[in-house]
PDB file of N, CA and C in Angstrom:
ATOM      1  N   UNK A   1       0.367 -55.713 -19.766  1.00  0.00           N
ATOM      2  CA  UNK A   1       0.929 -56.994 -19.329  1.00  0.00           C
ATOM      3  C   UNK A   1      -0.066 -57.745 -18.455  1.00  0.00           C
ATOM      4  N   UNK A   2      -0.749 -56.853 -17.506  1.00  0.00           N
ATOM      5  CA  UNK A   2      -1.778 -57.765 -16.864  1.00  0.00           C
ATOM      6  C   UNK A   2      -2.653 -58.240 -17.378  1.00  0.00           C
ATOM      7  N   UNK A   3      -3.562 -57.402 -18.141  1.00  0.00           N
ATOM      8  CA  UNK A   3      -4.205 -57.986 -19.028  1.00  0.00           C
ATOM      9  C   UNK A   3      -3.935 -59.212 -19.891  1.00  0.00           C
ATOM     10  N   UNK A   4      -3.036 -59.203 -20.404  1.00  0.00           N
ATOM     11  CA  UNK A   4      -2.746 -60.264 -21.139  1.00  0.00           C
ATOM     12  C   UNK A   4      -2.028 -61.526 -20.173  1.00  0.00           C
ATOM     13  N   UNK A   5      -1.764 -61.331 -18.994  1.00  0.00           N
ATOM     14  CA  UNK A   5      -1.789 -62.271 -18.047  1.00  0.00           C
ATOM     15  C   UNK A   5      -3.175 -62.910 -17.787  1.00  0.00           C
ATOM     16  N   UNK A   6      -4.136 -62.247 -17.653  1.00  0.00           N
ATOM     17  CA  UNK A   6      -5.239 -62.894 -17.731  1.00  0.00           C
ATOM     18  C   UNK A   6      -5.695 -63.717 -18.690  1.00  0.00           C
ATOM     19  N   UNK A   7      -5.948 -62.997 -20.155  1.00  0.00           N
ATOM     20  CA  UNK A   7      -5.851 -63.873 -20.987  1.00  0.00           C
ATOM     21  C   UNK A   7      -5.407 -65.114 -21.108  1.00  0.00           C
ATOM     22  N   UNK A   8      -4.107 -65.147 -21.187  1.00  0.00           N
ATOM     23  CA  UNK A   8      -3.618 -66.128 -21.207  1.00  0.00           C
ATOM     24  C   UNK A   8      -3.547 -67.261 -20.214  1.00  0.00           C
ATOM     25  N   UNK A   9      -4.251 -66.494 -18.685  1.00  0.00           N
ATOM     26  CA  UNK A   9      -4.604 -67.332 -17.583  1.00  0.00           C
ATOM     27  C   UNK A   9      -6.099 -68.052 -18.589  1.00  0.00           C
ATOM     28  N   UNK A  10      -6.869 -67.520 -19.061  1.00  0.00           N
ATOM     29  CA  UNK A  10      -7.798 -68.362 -19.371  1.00  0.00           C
ATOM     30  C   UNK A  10      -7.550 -69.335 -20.687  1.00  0.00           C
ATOM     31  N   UNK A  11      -6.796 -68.781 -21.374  1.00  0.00           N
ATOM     32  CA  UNK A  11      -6.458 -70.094 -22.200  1.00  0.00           C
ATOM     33  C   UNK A  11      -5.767 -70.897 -21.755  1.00  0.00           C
ATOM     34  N   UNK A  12      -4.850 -71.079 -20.754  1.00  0.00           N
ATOM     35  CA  UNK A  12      -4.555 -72.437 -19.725  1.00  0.00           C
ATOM     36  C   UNK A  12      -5.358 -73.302 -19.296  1.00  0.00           C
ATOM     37  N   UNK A  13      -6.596 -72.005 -18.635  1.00  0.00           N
ATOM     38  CA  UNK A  13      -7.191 -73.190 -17.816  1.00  0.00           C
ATOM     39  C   UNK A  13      -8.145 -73.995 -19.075  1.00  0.00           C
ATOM     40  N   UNK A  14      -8.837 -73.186 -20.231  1.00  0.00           N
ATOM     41  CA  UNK A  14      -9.251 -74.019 -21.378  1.00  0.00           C
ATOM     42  C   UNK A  14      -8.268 -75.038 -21.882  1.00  0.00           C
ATOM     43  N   UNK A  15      -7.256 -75.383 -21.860  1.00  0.00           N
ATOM     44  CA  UNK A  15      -6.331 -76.425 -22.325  1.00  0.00           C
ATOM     45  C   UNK A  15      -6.045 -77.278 -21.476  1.00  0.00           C
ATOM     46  N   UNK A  16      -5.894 -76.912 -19.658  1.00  0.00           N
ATOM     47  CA  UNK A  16      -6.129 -78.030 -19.268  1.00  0.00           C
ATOM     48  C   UNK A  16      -7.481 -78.764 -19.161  1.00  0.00           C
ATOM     49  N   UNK A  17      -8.209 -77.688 -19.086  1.00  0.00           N
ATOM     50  CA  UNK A  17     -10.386 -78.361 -19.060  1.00  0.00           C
ATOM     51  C   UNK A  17     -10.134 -79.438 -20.419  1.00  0.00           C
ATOM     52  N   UNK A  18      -9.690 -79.238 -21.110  1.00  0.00           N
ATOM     53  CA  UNK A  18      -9.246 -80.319 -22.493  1.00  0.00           C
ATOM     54  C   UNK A  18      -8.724 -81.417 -22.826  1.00  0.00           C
ATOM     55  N   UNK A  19      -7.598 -81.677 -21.317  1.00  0.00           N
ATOM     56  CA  UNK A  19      -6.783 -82.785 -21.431  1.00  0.00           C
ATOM     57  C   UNK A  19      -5.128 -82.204 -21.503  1.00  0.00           C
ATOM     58  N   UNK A  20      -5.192 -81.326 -22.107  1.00  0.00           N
ATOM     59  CA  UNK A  20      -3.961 -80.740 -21.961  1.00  0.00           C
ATOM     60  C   UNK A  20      -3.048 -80.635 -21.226  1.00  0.00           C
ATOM     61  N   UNK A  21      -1.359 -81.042 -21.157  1.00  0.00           N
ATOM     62  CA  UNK A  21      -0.535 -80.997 -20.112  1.00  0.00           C
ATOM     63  C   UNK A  21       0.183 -79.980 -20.115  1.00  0.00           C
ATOM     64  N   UNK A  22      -0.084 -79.308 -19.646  1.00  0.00           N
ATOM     65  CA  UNK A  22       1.176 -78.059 -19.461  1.00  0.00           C
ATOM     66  C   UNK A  22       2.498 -77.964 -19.688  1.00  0.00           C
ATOM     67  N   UNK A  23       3.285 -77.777 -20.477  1.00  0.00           N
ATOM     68  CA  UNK A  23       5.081 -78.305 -20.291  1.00  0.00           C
ATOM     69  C   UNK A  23       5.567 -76.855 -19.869  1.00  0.00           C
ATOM     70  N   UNK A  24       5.153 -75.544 -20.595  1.00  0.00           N
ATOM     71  CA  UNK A  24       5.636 -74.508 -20.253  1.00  0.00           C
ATOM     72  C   UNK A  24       5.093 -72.977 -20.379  1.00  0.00           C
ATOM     73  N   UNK A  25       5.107 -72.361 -20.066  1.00  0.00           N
ATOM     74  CA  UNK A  25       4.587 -70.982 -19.946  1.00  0.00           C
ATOM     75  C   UNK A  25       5.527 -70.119 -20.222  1.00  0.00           C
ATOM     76  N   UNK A  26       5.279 -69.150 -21.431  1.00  0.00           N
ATOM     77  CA  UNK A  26       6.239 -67.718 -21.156  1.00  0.00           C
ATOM     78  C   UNK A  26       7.599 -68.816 -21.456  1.00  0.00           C
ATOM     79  N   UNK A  27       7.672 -69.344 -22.399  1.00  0.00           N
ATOM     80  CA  UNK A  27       8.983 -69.604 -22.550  1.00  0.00           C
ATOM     81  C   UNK A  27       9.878 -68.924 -23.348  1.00  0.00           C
ATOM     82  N   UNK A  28      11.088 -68.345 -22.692  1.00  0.00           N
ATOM     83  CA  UNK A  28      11.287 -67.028 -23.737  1.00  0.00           C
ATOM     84  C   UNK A  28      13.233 -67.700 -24.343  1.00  0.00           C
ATOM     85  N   UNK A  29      13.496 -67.122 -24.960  1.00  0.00           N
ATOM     86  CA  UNK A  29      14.902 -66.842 -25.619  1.00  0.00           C
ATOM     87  C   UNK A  29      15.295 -65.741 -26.203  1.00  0.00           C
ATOM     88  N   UNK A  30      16.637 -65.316 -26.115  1.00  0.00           N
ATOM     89  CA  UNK A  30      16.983 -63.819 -26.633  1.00  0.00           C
ATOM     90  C   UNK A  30      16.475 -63.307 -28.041  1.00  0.00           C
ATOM     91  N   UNK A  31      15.661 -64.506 -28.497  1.00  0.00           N
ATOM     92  CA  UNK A  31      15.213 -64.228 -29.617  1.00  0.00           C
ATOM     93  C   UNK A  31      13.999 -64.466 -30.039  1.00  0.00           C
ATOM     94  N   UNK A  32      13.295 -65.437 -29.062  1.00  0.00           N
ATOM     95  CA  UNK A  32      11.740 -65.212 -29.523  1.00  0.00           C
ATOM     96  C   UNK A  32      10.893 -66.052 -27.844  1.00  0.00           C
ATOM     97  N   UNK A  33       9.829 -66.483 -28.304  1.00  0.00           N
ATOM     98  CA  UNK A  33       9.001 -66.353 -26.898  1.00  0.00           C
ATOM     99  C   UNK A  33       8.010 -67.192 -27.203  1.00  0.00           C
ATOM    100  N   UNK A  34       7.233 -68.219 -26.165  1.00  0.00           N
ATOM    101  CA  UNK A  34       6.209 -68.535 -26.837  1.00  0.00           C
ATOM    102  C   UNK A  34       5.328 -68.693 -25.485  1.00  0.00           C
ATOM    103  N   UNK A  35       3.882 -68.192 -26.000  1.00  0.00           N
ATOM    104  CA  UNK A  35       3.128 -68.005 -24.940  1.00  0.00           C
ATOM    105  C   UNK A  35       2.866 -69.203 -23.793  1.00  0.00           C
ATOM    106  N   UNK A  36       2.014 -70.555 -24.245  1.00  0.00           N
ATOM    107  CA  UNK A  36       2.024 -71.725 -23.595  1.00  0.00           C
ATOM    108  C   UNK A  36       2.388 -73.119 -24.651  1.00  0.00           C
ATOM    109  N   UNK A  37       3.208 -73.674 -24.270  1.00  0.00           N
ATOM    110  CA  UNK A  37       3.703 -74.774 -24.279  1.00  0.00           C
ATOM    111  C   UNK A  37       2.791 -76.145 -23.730  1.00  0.00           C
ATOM    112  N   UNK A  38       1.975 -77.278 -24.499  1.00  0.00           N
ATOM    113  CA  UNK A  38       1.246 -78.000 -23.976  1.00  0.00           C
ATOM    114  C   UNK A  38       1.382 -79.120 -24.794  1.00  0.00           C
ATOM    115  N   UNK A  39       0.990 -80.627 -24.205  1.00  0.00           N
ATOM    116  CA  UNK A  39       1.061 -81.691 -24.690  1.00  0.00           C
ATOM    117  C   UNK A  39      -0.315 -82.595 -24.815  1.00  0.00           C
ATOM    118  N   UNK A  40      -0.760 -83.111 -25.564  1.00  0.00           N
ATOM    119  CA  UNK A  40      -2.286 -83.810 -25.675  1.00  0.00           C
ATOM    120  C   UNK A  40      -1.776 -84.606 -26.954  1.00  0.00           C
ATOM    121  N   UNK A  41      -1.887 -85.928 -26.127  1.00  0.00           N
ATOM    122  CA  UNK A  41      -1.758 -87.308 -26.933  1.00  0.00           C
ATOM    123  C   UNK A  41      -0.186 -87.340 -27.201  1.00  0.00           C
ATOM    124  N   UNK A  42       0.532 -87.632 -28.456  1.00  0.00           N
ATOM    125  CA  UNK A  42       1.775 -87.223 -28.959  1.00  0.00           C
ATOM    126  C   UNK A  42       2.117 -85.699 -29.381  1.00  0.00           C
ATOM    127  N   UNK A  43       0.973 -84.788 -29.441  1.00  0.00           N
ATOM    128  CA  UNK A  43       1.636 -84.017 -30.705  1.00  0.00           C
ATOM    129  C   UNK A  43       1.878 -82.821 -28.939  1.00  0.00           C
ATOM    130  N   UNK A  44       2.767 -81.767 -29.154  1.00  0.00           N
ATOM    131  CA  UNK A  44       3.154 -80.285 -28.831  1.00  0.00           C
ATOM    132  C   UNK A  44       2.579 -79.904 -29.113  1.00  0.00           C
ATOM    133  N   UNK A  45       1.872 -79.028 -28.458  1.00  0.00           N
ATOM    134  CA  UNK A  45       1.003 -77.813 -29.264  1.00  0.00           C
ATOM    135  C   UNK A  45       1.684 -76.546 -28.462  1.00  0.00           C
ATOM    136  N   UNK A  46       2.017 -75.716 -29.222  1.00  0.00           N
ATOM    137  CA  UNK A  46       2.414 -74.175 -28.949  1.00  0.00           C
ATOM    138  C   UNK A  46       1.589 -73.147 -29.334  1.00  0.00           C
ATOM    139  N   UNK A  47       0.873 -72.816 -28.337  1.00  0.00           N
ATOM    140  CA  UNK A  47      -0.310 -71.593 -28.526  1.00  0.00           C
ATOM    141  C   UNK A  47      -0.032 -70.168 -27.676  1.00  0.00           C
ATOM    142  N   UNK A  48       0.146 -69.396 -29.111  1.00  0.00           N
ATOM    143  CA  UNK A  48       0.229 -67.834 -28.865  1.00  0.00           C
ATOM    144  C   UNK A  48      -1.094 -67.504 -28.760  1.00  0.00           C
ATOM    145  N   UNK A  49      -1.323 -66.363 -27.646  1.00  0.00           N
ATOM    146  CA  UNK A  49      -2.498 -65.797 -27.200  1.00  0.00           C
ATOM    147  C   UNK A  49      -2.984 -64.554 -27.393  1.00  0.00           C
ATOM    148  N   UNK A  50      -3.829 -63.856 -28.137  1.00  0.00           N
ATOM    149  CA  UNK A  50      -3.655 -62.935 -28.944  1.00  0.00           C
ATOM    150  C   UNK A  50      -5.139 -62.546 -27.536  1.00  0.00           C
ATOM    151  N   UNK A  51      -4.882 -61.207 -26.997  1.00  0.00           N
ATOM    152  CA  UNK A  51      -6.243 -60.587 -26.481  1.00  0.00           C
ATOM    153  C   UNK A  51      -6.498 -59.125 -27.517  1.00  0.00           C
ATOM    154  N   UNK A  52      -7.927 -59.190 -27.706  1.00  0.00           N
ATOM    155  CA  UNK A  52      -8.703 -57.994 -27.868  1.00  0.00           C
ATOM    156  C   UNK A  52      -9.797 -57.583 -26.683  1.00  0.00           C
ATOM    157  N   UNK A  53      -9.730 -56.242 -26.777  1.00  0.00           N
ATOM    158  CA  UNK A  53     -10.863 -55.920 -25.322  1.00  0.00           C
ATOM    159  C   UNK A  53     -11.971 -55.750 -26.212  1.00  0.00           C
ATOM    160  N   UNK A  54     -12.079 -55.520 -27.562  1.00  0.00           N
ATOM    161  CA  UNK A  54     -13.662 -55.781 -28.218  1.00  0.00           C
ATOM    162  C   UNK A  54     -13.052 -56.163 -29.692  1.00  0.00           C
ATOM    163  N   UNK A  55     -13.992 -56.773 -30.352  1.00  0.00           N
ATOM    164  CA  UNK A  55     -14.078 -57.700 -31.791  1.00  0.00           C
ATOM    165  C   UNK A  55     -14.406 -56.877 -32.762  1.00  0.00           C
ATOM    166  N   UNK A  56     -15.034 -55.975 -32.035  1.00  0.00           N
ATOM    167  CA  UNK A  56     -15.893 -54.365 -33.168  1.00  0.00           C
ATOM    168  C   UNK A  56     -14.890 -54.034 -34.584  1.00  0.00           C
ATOM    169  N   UNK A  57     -13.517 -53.986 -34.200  1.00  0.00           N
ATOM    170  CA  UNK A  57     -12.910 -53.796 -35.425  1.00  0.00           C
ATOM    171  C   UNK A  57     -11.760 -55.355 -36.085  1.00  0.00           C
ATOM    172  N   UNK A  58     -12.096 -56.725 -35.000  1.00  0.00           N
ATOM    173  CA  UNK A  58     -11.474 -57.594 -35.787  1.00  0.00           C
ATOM    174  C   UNK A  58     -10.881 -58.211 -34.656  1.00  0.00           C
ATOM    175  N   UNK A  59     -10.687 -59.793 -34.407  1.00  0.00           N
ATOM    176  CA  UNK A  59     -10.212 -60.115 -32.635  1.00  0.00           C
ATOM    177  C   UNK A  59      -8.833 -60.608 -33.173  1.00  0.00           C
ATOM    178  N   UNK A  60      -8.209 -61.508 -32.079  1.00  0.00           N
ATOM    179  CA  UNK A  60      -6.652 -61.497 -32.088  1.00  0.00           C
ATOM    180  C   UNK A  60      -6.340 -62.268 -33.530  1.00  0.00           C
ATOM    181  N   UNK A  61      -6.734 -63.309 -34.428  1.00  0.00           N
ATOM    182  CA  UNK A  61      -6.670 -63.564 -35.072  1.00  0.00           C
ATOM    183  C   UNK A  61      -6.464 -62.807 -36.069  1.00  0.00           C
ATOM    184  N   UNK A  62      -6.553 -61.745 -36.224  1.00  0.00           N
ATOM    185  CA  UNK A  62      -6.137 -60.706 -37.573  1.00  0.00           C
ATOM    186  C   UNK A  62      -4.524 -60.354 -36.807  1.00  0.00           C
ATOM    187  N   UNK A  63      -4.479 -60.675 -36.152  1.00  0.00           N
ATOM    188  CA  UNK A  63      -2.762 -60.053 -35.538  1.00  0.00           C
ATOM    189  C   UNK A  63      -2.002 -60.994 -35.882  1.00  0.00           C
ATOM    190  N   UNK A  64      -2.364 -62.068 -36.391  1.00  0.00           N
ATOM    191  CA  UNK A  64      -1.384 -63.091 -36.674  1.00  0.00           C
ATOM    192  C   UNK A  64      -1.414 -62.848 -38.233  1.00  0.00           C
ATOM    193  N   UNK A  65      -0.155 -62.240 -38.755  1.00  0.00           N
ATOM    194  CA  UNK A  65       0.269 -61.930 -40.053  1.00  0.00           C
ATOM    195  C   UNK A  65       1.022 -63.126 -40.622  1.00  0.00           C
ATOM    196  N   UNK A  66       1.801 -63.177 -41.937  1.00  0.00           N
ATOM    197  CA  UNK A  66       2.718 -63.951 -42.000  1.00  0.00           C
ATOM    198  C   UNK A  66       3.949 -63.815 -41.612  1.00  0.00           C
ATOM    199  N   UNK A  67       4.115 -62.663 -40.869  1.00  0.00           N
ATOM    200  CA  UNK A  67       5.754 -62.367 -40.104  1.00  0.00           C
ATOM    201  C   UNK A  67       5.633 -63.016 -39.005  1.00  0.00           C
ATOM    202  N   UNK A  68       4.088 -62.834 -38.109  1.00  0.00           N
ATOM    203  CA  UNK A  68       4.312 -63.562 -36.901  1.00  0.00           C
ATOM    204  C   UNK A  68       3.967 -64.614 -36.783  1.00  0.00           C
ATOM    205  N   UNK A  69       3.481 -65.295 -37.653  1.00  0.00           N
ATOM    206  CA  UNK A  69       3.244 -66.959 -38.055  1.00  0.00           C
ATOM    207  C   UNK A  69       4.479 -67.164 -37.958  1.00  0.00           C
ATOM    208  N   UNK A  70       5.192 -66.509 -39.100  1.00  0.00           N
ATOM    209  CA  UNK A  70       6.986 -67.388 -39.236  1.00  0.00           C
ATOM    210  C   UNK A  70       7.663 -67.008 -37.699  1.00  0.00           C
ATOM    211  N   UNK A  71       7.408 -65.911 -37.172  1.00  0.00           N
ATOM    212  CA  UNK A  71       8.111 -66.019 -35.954  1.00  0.00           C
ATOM    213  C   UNK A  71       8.185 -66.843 -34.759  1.00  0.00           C
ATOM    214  N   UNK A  72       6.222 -67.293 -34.712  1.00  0.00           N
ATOM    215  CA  UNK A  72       5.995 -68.655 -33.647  1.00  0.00           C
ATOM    216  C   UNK A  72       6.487 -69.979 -34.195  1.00  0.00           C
ATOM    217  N   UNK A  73       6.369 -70.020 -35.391  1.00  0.00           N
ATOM    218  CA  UNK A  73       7.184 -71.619 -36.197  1.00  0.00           C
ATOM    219  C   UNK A  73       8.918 -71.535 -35.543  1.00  0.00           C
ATOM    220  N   UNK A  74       9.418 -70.297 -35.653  1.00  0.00           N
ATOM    221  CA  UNK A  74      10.938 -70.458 -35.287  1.00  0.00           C
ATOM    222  C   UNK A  74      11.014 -70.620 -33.607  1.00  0.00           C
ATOM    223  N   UNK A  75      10.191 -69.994 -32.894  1.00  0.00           N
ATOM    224  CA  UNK A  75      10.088 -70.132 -31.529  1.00  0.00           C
ATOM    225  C   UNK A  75      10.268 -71.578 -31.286  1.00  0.00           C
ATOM    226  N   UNK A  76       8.802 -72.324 -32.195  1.00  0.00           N
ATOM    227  CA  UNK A  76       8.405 -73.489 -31.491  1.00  0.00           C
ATOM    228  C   UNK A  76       9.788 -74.639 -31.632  1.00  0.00           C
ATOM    229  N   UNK A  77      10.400 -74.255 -33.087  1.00  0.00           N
ATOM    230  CA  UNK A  77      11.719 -74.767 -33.340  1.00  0.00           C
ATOM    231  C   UNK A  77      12.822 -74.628 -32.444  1.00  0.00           C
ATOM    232  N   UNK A  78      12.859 -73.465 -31.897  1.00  0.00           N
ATOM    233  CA  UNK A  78      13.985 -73.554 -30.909  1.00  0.00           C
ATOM    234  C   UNK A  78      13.413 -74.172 -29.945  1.00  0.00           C
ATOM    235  N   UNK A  79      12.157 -73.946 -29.303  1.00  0.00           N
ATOM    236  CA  UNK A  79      11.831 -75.086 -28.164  1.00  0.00           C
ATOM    237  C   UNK A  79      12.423 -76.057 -28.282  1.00  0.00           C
ATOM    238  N   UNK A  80      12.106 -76.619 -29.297  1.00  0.00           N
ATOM    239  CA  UNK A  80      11.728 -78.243 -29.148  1.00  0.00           C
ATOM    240  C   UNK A  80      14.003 -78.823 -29.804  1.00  0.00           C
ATOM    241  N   UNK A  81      14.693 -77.559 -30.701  1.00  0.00           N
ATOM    242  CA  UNK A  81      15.932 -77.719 -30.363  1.00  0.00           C
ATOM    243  C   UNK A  81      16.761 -77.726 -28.827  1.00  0.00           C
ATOM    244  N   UNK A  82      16.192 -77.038 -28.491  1.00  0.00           N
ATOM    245  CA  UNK A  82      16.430 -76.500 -26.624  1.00  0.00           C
ATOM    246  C   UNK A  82      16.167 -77.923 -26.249  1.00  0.00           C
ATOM    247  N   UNK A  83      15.089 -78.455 -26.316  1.00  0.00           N
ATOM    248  CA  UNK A  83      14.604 -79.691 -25.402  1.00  0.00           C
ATOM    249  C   UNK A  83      15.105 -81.272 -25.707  1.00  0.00           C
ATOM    250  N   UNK A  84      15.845 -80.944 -26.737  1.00  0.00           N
ATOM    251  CA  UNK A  84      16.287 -81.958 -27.528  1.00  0.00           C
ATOM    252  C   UNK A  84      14.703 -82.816 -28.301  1.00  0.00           C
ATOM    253  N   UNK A  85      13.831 -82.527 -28.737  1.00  0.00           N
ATOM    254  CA  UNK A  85      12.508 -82.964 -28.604  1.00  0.00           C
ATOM    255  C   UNK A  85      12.298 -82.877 -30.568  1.00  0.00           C
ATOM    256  N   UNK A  86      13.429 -83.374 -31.188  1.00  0.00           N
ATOM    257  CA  UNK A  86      13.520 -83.507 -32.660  1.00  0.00           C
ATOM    258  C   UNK A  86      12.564 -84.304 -33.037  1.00  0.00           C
ATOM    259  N   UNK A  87      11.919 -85.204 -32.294  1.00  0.00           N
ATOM    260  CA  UNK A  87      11.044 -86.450 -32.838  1.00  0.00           C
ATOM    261  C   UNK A  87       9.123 -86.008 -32.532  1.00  0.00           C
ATOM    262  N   UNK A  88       9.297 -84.865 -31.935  1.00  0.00           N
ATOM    263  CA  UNK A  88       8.214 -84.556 -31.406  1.00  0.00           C
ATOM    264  C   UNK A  88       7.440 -84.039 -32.696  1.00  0.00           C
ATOM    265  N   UNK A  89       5.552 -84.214 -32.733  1.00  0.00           N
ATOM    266  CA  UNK A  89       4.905 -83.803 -33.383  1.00  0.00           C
ATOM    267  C   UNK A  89       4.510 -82.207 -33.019  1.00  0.00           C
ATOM    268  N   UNK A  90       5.107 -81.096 -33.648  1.00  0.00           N
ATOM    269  CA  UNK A  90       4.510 -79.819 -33.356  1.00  0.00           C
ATOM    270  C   UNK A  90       3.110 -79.664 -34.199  1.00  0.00           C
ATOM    271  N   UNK A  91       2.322 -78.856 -33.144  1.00  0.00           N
ATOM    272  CA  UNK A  91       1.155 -77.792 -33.718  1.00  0.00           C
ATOM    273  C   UNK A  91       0.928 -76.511 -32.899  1.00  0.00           C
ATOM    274  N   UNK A  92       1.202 -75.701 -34.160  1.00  0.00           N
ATOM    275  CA  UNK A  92       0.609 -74.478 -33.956  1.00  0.00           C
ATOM    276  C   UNK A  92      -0.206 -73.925 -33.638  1.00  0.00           C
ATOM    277  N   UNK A  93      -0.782 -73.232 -32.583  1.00  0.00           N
ATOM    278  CA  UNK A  93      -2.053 -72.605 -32.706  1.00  0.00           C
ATOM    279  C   UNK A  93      -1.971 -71.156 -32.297  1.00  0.00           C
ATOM    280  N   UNK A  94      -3.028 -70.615 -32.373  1.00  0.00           N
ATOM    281  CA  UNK A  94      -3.186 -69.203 -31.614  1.00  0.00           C
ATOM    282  C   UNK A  94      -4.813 -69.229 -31.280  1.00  0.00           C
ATOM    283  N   UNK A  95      -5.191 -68.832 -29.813  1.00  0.00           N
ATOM    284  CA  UNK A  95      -6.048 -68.155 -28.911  1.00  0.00           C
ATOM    285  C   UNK A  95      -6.405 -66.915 -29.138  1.00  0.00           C
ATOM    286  N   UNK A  96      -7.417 -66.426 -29.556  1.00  0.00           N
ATOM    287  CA  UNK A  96      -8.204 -65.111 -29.695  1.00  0.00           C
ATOM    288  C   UNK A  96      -8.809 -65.014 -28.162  1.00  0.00           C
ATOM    289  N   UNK A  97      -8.754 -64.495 -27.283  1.00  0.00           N
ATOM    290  CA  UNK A  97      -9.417 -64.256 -26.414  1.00  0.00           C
ATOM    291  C   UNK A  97     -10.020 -62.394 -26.399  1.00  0.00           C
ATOM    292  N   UNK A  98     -11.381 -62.303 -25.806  1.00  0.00           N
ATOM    293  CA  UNK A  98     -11.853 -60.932 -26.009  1.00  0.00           C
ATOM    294  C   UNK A  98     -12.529 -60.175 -25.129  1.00  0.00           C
ATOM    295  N   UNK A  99     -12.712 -58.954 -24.778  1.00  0.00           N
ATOM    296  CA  UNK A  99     -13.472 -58.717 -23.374  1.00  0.00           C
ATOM    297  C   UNK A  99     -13.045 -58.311 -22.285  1.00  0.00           C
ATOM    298  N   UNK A 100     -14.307 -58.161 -21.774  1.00  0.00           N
ATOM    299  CA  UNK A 100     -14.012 -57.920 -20.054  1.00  0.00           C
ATOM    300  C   UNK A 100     -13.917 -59.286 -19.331  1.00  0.00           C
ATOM    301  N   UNK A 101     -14.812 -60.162 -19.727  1.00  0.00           N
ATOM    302  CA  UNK A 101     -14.784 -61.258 -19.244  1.00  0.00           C
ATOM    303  C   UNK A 101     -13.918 -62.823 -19.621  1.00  0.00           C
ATOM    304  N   UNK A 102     -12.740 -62.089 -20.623  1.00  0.00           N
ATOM    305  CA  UNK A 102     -11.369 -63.042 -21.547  1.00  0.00           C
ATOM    306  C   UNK A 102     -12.460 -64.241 -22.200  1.00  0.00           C
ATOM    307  N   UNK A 103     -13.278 -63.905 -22.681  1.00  0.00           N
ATOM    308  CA  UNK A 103     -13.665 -65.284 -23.780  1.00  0.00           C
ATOM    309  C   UNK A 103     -13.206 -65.738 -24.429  1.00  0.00           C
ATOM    310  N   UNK A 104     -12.980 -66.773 -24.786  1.00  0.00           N
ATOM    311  CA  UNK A 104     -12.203 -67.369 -25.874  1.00  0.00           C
ATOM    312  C   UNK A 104     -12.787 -67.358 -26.867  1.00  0.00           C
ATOM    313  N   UNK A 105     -12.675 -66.531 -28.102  1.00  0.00           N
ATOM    314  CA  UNK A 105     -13.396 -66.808 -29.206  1.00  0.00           C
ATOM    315  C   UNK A 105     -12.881 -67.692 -29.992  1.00  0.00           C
ATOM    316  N   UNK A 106     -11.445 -68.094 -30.483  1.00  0.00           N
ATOM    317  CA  UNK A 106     -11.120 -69.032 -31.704  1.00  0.00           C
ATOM    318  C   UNK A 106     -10.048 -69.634 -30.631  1.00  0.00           C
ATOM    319  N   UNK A 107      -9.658 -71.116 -31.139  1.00  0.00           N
ATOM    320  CA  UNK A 107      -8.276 -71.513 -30.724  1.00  0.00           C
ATOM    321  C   UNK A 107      -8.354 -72.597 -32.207  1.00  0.00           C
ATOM    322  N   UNK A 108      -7.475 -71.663 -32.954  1.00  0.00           N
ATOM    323  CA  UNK A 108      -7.158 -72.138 -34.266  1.00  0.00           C
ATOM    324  C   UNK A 108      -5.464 -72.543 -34.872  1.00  0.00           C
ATOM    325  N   UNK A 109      -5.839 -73.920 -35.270  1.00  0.00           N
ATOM    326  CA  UNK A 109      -4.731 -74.552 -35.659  1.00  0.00           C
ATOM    327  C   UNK A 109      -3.864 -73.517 -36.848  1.00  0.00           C
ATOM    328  N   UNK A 110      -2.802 -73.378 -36.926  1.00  0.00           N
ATOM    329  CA  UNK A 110      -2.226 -72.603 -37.969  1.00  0.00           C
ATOM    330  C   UNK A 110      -1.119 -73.161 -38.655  1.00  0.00           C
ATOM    331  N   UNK A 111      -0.639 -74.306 -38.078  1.00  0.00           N
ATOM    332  CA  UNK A 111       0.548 -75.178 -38.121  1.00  0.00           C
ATOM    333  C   UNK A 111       0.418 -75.563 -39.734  1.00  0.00           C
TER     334      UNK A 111
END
């Protein structure tokens, strides 16, 4: 968990270094979760944060299957049902971060 607190501390601060507005963190429901919640220009972007401590056998991007693709699409859906936010432009992404030192290797659109 800490670890991946970190992580995901550094893909924040890369999204705000970006322009990025923060709306939410760790937003969870009895049924799904989504890592950070952010806004740049019109569109939502909902980015799950995948850490590896080395790339040697493949970084967070191989963890995103098509079960957990469909699972962040339903997340981001209940967000934005939760928020009343029907008119909003969603995008998907996911954060590979890797290391001792949380690099960000990919932040790739998946939407």
């Amino acid at each position: 968990k800490q670890i991946g607190d970190q992580a995901e501390n550094k893909v924040y601060e890369h999204l705000i270094s970006t322009g990025h507005k923060i709306v939410a963190r760790n937003w969870r429901t009895k049924y799904c979760e989504i890592d950070i919640v952010s806004q740049f220009g019109d569109n939502l972007y909902f980015t799950e944060v995948k850490y590896r401590r080395s790339v040697d056998h493949g970084d967070g991007l191989d963890a995103i299957t098509p079960k957990k693709s469909k699972q962040i699409r339903f997340a981001a859906d209940m967000f934005l049902y939760a928020n009343n936010l029907k008119d909003a432009n969603p995008v998907i992404q996911v954060a590979s971060v890797s290391g001792d030192q949380f690099t960000i290797d990919h932040v790739l659109d998946i939407s």
